[in-house]
PDB file of N, CA and C in Angstrom:
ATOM      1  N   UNK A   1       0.832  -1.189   0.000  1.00  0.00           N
ATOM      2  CA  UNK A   1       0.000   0.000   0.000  1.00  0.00           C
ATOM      3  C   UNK A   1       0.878   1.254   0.000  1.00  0.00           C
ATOM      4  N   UNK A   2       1.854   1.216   1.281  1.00  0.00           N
ATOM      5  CA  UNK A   2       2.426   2.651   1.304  1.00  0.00           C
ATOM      6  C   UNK A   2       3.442   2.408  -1.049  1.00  0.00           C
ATOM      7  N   UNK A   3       3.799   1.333  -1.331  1.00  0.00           N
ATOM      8  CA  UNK A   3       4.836   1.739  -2.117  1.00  0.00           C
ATOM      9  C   UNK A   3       3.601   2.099  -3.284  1.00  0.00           C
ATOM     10  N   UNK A   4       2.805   1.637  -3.360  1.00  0.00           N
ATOM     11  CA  UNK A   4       1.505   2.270  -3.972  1.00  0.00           C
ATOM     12  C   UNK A   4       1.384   3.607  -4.128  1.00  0.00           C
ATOM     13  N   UNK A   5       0.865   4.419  -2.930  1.00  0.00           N
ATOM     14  CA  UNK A   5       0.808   5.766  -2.650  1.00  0.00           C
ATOM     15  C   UNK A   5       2.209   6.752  -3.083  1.00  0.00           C
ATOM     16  N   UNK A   6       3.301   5.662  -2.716  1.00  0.00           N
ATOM     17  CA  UNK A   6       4.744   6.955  -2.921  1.00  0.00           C
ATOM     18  C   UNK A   6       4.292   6.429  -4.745  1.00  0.00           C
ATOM     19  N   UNK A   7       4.158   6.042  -5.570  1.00  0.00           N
ATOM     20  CA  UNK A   7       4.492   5.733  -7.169  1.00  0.00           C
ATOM     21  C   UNK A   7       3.137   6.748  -7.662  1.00  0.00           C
ATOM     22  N   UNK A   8       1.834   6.926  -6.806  1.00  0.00           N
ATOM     23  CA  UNK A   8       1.100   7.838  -6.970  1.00  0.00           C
ATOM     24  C   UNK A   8       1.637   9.247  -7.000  1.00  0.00           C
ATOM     25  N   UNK A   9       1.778   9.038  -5.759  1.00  0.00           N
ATOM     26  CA  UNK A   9       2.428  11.065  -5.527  1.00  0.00           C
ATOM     27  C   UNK A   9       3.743  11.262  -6.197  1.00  0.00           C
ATOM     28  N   UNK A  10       4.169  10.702  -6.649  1.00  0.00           N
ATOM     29  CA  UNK A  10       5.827  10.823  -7.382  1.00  0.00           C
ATOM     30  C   UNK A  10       4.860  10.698  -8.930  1.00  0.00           C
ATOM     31  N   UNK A  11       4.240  10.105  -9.119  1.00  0.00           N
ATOM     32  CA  UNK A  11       3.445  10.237 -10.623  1.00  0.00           C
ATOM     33  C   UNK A  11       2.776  11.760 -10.560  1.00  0.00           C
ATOM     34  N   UNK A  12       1.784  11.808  -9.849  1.00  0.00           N
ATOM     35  CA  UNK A  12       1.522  13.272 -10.008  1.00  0.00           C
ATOM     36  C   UNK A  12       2.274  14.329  -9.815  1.00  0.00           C
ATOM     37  N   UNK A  13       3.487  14.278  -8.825  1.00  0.00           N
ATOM     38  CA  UNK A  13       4.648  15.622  -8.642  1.00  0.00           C
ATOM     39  C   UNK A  13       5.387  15.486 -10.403  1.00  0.00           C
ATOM     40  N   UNK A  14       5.548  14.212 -10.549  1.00  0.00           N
ATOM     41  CA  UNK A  14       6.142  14.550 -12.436  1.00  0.00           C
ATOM     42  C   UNK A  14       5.347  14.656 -13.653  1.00  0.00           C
ATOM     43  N   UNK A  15       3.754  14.418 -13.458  1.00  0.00           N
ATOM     44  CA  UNK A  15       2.786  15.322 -13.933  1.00  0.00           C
ATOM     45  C   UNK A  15       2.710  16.801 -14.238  1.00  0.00           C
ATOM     46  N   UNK A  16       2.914  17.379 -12.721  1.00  0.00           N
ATOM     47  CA  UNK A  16       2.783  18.603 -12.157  1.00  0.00           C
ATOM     48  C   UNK A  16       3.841  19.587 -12.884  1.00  0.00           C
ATOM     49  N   UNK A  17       4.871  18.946 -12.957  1.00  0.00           N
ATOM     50  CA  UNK A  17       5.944  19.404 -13.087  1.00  0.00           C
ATOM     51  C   UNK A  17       6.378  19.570 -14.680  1.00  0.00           C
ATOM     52  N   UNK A  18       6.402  18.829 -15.753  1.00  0.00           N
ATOM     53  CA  UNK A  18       5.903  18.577 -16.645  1.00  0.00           C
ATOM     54  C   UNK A  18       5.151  18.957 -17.433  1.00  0.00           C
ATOM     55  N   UNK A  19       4.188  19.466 -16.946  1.00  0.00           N
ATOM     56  CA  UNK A  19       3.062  20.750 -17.425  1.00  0.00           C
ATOM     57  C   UNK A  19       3.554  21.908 -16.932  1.00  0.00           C
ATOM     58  N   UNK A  20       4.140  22.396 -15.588  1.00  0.00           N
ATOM     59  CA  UNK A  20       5.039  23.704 -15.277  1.00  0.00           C
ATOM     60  C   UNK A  20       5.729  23.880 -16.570  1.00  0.00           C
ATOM     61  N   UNK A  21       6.888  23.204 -16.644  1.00  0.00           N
ATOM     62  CA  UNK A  21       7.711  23.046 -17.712  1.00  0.00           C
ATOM     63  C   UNK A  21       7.065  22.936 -19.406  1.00  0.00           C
ATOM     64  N   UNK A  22       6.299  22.618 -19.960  1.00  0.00           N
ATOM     65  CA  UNK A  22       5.552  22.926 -21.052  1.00  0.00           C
ATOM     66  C   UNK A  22       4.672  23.758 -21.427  1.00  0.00           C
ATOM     67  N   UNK A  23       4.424  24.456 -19.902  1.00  0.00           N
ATOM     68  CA  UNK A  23       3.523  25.713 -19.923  1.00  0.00           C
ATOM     69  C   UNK A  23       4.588  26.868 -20.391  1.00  0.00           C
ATOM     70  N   UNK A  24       6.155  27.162 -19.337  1.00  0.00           N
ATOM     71  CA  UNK A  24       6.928  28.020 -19.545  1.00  0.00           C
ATOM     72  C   UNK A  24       7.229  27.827 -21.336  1.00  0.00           C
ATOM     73  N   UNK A  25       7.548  26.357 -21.836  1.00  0.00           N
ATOM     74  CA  UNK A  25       8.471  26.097 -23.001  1.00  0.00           C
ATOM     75  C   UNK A  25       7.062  26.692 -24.193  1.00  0.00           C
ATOM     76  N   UNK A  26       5.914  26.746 -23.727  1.00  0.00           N
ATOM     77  CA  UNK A  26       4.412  27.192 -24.959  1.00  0.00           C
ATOM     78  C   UNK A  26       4.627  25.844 -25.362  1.00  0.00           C
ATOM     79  N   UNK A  27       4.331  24.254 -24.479  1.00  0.00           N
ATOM     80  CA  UNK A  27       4.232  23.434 -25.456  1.00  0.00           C
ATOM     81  C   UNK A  27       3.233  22.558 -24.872  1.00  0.00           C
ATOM     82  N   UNK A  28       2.533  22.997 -24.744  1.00  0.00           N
ATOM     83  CA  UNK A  28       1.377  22.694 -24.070  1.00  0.00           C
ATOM     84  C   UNK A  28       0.525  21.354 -24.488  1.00  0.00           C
ATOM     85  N   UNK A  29       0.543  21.899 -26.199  1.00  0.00           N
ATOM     86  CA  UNK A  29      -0.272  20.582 -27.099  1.00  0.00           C
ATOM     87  C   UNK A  29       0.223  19.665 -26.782  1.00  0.00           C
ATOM     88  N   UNK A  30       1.899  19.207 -26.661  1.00  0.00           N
ATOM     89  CA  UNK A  30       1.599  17.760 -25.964  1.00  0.00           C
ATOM     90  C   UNK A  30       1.912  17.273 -25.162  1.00  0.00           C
ATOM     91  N   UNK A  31       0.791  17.539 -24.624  1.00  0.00           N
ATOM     92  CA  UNK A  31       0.138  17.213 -23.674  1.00  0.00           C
ATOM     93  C   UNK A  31      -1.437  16.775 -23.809  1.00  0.00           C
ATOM     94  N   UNK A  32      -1.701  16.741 -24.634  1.00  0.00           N
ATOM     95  CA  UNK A  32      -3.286  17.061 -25.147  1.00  0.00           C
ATOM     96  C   UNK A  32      -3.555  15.072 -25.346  1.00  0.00           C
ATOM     97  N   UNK A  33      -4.674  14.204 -25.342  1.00  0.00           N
ATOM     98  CA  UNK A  33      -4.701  13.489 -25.645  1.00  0.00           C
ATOM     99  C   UNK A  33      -5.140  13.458 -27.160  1.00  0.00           C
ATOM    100  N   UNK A  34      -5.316  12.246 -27.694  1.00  0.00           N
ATOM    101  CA  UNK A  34      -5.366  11.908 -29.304  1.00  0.00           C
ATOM    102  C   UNK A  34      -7.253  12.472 -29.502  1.00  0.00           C
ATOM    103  N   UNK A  35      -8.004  12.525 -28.547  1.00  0.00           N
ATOM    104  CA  UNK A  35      -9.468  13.102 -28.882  1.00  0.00           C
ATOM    105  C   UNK A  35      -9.093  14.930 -28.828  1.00  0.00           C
ATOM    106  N   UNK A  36      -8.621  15.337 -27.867  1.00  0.00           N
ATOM    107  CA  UNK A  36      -8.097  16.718 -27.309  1.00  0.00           C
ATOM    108  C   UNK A  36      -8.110  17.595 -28.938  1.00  0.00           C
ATOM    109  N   UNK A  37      -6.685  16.759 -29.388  1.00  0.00           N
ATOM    110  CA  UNK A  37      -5.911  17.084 -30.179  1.00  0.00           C
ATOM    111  C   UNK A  37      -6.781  17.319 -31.688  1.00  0.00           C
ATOM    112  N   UNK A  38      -7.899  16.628 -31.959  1.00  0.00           N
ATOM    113  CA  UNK A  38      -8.724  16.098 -32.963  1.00  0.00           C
ATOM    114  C   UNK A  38      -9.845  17.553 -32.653  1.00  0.00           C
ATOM    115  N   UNK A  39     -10.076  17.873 -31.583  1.00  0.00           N
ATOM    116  CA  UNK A  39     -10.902  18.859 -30.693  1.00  0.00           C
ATOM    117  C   UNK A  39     -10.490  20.259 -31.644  1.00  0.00           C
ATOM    118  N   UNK A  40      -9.262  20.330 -30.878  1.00  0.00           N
ATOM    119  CA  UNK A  40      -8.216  21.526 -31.148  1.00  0.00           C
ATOM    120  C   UNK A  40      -8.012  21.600 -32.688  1.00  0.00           C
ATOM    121  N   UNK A  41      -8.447  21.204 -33.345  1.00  0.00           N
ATOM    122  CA  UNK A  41      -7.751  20.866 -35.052  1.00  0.00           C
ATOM    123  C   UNK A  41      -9.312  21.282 -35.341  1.00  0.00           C
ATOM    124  N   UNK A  42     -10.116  20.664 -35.002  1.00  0.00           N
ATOM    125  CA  UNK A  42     -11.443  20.953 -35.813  1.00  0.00           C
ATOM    126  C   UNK A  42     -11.867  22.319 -35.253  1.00  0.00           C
ATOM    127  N   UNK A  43     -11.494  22.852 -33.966  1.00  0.00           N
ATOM    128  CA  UNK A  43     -12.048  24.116 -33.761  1.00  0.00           C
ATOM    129  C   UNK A  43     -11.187  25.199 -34.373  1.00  0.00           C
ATOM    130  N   UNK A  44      -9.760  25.123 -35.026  1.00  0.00           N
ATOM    131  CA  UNK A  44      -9.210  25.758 -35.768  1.00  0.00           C
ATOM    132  C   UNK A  44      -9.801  25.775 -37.226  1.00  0.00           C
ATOM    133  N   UNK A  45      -9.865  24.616 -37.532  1.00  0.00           N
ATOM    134  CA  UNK A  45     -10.715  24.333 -38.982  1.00  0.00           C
ATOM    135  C   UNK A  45     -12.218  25.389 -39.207  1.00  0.00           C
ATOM    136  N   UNK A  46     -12.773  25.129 -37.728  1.00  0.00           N
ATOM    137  CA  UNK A  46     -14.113  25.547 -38.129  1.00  0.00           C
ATOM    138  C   UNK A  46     -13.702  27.767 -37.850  1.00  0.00           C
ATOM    139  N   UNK A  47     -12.938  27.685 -37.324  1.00  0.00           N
ATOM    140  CA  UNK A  47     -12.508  29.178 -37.131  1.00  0.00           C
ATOM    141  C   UNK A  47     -12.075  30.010 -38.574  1.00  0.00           C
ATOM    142  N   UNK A  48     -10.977  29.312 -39.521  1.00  0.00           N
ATOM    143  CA  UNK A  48     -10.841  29.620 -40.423  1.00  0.00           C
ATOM    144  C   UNK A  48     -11.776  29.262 -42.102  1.00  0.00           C
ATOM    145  N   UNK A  49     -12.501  28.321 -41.277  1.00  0.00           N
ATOM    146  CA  UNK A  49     -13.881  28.452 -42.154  1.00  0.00           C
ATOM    147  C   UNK A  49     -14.668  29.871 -41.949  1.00  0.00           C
ATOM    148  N   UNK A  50     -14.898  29.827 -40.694  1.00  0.00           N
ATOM    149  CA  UNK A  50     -15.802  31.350 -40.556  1.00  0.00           C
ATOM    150  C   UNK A  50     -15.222  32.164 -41.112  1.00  0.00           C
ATOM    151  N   UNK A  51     -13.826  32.907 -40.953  1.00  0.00           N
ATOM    152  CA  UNK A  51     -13.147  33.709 -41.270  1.00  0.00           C
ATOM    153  C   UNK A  51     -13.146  34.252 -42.876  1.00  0.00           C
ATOM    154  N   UNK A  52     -13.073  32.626 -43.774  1.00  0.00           N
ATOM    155  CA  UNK A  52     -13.163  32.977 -45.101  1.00  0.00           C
ATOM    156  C   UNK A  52     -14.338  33.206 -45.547  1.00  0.00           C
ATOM    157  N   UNK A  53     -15.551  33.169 -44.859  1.00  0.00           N
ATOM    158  CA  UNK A  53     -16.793  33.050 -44.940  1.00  0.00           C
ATOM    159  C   UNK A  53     -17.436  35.093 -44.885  1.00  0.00           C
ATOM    160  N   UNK A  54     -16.838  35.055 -43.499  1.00  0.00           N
ATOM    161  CA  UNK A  54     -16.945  36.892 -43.781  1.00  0.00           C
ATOM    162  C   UNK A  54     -15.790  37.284 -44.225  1.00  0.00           C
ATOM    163  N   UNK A  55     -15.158  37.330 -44.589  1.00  0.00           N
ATOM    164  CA  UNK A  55     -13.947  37.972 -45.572  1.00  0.00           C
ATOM    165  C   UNK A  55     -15.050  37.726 -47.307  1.00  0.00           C
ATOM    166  N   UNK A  56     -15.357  36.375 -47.560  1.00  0.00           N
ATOM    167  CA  UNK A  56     -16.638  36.272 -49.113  1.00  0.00           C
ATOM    168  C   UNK A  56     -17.338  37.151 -48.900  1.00  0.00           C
ATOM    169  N   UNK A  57     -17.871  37.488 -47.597  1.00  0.00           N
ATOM    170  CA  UNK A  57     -19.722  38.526 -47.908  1.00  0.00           C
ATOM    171  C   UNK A  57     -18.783  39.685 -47.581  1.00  0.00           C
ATOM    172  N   UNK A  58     -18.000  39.974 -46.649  1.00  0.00           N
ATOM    173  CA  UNK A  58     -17.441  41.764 -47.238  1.00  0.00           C
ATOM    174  C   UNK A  58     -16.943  42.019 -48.379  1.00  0.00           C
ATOM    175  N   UNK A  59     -16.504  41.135 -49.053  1.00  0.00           N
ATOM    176  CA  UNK A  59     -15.950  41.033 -50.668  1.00  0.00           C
ATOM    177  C   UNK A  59     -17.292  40.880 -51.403  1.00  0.00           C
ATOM    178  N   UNK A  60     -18.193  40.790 -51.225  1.00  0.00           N
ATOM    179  CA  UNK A  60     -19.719  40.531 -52.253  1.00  0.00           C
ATOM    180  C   UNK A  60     -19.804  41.925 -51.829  1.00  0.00           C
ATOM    181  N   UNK A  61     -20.100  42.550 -50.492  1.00  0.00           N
ATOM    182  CA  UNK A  61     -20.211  44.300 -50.661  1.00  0.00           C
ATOM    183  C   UNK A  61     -19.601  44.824 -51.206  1.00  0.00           C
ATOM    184  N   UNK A  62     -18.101  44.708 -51.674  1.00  0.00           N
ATOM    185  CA  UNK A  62     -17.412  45.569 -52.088  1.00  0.00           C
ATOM    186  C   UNK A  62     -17.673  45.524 -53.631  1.00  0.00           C
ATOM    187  N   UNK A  63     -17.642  44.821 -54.150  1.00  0.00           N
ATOM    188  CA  UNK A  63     -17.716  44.244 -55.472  1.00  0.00           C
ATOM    189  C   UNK A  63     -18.462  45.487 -56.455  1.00  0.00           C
ATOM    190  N   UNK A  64     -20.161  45.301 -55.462  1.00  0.00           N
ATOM    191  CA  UNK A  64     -21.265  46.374 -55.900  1.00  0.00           C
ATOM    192  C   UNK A  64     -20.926  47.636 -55.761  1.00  0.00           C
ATOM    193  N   UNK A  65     -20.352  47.907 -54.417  1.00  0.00           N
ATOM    194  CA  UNK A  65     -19.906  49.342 -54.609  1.00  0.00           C
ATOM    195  C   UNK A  65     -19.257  49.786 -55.857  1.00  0.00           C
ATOM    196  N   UNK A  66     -17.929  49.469 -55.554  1.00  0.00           N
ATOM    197  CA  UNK A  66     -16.809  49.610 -56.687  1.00  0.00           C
ATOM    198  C   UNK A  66     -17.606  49.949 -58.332  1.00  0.00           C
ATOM    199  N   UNK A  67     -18.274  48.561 -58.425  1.00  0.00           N
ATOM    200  CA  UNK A  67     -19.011  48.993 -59.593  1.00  0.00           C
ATOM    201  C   UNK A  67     -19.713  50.118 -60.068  1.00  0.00           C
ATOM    202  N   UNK A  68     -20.444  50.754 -58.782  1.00  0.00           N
ATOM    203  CA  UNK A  68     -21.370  51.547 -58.806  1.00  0.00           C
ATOM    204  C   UNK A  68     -20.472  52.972 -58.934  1.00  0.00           C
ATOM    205  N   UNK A  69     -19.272  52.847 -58.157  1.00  0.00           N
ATOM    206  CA  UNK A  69     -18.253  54.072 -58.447  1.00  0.00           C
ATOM    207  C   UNK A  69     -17.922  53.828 -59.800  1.00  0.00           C
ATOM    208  N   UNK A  70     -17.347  53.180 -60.355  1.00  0.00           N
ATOM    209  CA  UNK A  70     -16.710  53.125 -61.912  1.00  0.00           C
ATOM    210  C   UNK A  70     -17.986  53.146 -62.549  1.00  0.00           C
ATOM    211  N   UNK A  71     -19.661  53.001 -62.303  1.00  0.00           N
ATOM    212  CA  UNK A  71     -20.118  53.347 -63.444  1.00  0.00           C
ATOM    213  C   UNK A  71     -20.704  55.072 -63.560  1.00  0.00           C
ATOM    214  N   UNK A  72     -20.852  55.181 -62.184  1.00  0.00           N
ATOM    215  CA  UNK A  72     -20.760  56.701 -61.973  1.00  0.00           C
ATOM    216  C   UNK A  72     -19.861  57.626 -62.260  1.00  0.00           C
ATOM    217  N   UNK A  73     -18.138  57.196 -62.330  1.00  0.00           N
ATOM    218  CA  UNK A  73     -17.557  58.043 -63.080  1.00  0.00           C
ATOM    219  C   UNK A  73     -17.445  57.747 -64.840  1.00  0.00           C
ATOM    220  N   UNK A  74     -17.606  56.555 -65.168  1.00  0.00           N
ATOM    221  CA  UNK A  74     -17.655  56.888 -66.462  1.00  0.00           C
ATOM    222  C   UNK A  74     -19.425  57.373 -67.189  1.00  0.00           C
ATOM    223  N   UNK A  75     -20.267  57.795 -66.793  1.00  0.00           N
ATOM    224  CA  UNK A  75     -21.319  58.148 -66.601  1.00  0.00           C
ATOM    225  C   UNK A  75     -21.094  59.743 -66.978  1.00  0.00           C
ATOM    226  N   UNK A  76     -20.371  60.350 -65.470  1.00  0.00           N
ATOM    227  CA  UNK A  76     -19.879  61.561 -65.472  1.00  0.00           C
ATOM    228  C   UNK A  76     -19.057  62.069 -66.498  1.00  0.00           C
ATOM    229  N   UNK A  77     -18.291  61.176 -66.921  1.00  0.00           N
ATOM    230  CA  UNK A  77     -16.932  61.239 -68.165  1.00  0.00           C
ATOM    231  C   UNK A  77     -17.685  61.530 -69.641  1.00  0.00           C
ATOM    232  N   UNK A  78     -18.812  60.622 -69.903  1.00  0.00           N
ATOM    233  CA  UNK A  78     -19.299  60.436 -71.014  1.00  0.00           C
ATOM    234  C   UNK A  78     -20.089  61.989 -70.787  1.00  0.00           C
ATOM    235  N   UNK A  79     -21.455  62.290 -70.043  1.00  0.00           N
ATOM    236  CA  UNK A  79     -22.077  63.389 -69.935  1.00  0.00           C
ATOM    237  C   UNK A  79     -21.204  64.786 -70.586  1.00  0.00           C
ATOM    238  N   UNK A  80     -19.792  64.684 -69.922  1.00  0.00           N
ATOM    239  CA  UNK A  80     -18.865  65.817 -70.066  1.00  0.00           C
ATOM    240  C   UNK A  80     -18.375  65.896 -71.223  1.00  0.00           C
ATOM    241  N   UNK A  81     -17.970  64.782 -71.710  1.00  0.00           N
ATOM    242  CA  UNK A  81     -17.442  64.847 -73.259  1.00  0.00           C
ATOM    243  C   UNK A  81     -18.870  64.961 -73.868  1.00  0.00           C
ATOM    244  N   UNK A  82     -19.874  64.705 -73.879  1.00  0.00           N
ATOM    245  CA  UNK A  82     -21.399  64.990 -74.561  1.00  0.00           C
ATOM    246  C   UNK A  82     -21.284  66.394 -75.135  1.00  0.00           C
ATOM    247  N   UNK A  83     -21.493  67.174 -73.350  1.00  0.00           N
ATOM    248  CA  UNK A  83     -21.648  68.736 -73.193  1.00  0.00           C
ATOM    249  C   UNK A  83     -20.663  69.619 -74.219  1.00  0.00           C
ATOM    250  N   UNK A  84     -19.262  68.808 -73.928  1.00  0.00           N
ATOM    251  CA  UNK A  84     -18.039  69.827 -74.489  1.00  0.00           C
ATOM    252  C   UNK A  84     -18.430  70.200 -76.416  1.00  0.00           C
ATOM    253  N   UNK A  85     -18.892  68.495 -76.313  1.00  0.00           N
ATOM    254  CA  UNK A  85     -18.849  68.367 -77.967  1.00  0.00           C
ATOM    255  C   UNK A  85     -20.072  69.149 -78.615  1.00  0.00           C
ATOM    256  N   UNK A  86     -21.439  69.273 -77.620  1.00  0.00           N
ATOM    257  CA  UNK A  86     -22.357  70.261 -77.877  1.00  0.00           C
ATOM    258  C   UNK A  86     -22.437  71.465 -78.003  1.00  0.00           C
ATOM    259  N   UNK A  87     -21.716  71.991 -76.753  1.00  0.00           N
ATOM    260  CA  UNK A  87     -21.413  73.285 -77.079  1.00  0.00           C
ATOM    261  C   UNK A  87     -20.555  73.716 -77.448  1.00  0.00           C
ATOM    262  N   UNK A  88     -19.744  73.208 -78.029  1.00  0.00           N
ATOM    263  CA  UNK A  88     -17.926  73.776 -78.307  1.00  0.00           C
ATOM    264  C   UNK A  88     -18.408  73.447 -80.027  1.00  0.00           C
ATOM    265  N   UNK A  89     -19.762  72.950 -80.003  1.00  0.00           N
ATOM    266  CA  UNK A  89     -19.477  72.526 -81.754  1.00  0.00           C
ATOM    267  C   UNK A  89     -18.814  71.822 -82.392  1.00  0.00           C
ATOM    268  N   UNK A  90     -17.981  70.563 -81.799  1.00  0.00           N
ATOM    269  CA  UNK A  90     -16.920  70.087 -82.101  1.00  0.00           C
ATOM    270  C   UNK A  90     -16.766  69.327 -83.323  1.00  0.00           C
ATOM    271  N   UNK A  91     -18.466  69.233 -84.130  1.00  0.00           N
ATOM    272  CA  UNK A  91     -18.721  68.176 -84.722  1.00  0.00           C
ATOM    273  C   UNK A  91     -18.633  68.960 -86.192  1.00  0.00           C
ATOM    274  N   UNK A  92     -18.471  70.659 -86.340  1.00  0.00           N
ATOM    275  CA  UNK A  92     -18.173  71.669 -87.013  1.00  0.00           C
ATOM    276  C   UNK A  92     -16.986  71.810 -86.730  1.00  0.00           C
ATOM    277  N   UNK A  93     -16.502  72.057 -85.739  1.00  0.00           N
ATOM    278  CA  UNK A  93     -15.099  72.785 -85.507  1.00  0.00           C
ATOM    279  C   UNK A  93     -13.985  72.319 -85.133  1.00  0.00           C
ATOM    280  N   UNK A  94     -13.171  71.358 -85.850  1.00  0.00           N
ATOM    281  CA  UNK A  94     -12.398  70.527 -85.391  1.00  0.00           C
ATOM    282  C   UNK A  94     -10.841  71.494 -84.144  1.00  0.00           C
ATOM    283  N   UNK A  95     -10.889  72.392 -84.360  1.00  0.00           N
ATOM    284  CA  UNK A  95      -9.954  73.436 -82.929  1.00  0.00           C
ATOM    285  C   UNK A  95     -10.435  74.374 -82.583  1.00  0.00           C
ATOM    286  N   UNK A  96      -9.826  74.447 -81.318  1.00  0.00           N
ATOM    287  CA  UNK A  96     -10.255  75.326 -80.325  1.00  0.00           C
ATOM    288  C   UNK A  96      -9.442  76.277 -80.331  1.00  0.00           C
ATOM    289  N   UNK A  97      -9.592  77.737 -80.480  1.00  0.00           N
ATOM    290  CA  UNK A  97      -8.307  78.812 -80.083  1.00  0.00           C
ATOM    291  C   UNK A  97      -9.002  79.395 -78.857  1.00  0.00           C
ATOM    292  N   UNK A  98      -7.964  80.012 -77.956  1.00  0.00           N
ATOM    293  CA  UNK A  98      -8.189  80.599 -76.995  1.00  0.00           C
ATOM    294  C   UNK A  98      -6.937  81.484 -76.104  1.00  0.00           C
ATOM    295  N   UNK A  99      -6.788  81.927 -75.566  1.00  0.00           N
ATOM    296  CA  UNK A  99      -5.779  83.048 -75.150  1.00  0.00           C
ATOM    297  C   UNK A  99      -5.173  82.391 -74.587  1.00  0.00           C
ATOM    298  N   UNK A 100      -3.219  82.479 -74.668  1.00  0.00           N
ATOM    299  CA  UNK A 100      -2.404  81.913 -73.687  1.00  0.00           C
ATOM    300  C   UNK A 100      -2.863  82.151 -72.385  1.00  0.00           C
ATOM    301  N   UNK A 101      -3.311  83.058 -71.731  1.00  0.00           N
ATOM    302  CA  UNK A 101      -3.244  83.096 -69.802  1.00  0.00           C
ATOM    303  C   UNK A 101      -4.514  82.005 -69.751  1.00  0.00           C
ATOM    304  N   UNK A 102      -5.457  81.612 -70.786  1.00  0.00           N
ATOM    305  CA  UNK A 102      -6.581  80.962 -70.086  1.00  0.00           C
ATOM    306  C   UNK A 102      -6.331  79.091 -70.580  1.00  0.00           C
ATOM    307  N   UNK A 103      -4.583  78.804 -70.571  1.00  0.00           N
ATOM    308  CA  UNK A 103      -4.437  77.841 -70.680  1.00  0.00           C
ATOM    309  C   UNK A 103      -4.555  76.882 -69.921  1.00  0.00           C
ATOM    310  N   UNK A 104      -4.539  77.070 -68.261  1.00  0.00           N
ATOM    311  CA  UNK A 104      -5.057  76.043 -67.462  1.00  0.00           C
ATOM    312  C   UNK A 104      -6.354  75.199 -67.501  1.00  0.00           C
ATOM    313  N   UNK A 105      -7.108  76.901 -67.552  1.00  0.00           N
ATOM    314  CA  UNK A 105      -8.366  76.773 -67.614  1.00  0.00           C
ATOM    315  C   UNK A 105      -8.979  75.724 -68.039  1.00  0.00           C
ATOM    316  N   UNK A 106      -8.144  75.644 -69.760  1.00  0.00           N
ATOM    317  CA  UNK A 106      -8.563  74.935 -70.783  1.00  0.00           C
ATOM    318  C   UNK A 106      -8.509  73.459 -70.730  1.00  0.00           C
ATOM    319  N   UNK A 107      -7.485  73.280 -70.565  1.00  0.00           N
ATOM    320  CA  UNK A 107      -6.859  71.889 -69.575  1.00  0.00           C
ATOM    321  C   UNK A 107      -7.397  71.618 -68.681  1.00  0.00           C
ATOM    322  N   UNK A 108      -7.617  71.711 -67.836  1.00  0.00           N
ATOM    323  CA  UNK A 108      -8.686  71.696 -66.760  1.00  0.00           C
ATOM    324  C   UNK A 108     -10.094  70.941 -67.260  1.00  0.00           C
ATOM    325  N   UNK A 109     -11.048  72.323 -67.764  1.00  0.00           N
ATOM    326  CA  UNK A 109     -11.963  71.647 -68.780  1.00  0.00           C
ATOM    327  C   UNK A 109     -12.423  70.772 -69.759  1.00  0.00           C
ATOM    328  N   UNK A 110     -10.658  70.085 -70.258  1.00  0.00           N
ATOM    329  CA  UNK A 110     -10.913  69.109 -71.279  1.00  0.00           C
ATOM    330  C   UNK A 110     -10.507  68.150 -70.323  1.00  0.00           C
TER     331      UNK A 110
END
């Protein structure tokens, strides 16, 4: 009985000790049994499932936006070249003259 009890408490003090020591070293996993370990693997699995899951639907929002910007500026682009070519006559007047100082201007506007 007593050599019983000392192979107990000498099993759990190098238990104890053992996990001290794999706690300091971050090596914790093994220590883990073969179900533990199967535990720990599938709750990583199912984590980086979620992860790619909302990373897809903020990427499905973005998608529409974006679109909606690029069709709004070429929208804006087309309207402007419309206007210029309407009123500038462009479809009569193949150049434009206008005064050197109002050369930014001009640039600007086209």
């Amino acid at each position: 009985l007593q050599k019983c009890a000392r192979k107990f408490l000498w099993k759990r003090a190098m238990q104890t000790y053992v996990e001290k020591f794999l706690a300091e070293e971050e090596g914790l996993d093994l220590l883990l049994s073969a179900q533990e370990m199967l535990t720990l693997r599938a709750s990583k699995l199912i984590e980086l499932s979620v992860r790619r899951w909302v990373w897809r639907r903020k990427n499905r929002r973005t998608v529409p936006e974006a679109a909606t910007i690029i069709a709004r500026n070429v929208k804006g682009h087309l309207t402007r070249c419309k206007l210029l070519r309407k009123f500038l006559k462009l479809d009569t007047y193949r150049r434009i003259y206008f005064p050197a100082s109002c050369t930014w201007e001009a640039i600007v506007l086209l």
